[in-house]
Protein backbone atom coordinates (compact mmCIF):
# COMPACT_ATOMS: atom_id res chain seq x y z
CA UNK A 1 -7.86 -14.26 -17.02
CA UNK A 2 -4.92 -15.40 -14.98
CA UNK A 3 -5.45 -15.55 -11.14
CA UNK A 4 -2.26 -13.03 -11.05
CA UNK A 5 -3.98 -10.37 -13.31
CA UNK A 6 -7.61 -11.08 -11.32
CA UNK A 7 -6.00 -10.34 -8.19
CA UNK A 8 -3.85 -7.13 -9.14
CA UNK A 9 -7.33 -6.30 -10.98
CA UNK A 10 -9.46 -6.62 -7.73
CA UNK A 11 -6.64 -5.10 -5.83
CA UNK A 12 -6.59 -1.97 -7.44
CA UNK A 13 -10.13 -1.55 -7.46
CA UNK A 14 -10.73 -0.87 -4.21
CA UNK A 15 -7.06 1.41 -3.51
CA UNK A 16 -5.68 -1.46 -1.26
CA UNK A 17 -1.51 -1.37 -1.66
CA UNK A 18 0.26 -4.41 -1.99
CA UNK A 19 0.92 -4.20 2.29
CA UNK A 20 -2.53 -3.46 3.10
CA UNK A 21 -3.40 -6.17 1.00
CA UNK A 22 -0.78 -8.77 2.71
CA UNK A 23 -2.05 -7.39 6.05
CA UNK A 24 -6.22 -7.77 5.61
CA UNK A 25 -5.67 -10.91 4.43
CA UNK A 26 -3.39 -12.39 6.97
CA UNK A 27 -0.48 -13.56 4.51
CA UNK A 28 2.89 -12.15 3.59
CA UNK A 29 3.97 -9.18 1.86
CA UNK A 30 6.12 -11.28 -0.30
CA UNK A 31 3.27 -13.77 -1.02
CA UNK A 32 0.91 -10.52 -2.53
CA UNK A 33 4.28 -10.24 -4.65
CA UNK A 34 4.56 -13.79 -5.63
CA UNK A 35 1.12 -13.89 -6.63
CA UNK A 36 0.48 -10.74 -8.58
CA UNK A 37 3.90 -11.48 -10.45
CA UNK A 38 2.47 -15.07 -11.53
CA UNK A 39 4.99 -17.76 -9.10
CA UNK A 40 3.87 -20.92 -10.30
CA UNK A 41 4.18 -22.37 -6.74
CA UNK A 42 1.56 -20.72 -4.06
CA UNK A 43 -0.12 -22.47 -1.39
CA UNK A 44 -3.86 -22.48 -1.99
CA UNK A 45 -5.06 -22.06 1.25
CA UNK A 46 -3.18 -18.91 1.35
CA UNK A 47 -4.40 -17.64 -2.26
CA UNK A 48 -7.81 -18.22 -0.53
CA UNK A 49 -7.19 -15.83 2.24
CA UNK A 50 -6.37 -12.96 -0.12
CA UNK A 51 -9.15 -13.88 -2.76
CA UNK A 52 -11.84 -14.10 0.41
CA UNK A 53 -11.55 -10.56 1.15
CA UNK A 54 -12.63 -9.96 -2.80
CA UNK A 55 -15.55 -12.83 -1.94
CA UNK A 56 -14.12 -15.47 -4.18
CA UNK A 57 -11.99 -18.73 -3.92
CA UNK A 58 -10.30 -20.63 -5.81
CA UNK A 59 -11.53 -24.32 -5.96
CA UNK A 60 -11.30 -27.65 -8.32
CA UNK A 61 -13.79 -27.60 -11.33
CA UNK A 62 -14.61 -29.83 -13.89
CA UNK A 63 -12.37 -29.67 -17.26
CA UNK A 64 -14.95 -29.57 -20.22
CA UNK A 65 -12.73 -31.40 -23.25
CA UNK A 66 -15.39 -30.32 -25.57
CA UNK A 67 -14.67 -26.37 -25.62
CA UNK A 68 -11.72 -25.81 -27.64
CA UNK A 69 -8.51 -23.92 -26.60
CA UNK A 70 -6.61 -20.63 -28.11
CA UNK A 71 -3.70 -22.69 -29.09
CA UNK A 72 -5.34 -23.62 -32.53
């Protein structure tokens, strides 16, 4: 799932609006914007104040080379 579909997801699910979102989590209304619409540029730190409030973060993990992709 892409972290712009998780967050519009987890978003909806508990009836916040894109400026109530913005404002619990401390950031810009135009960052909610820029995330839910995918911007490939977003400072983590700030993607970690929105996804905190949902009691997730977004972190480095391991790449396993052995599971195989959906590009064939």
């Amino acid at each position: 799932m892409k972290l712009s579909d998780f967050v519009k997801e987890k978003r909806s699910s508990t009836n916040l609006t894109q400026p109530e979102l913005a404002e619990k989590a401390g950031v810009g209304l135009r960052f909610v914007r820029d995330l839910e619409q995918g911007k490939d540029t977003v400072r983590l730190d700030k993607v970690n104040q929105v996804l905190q409030l949902f009691g997730y973060q977004l972190g480095a993990i391991p790449i396993n080379y052995n599971i195989p992709d959906d590009k064939g």
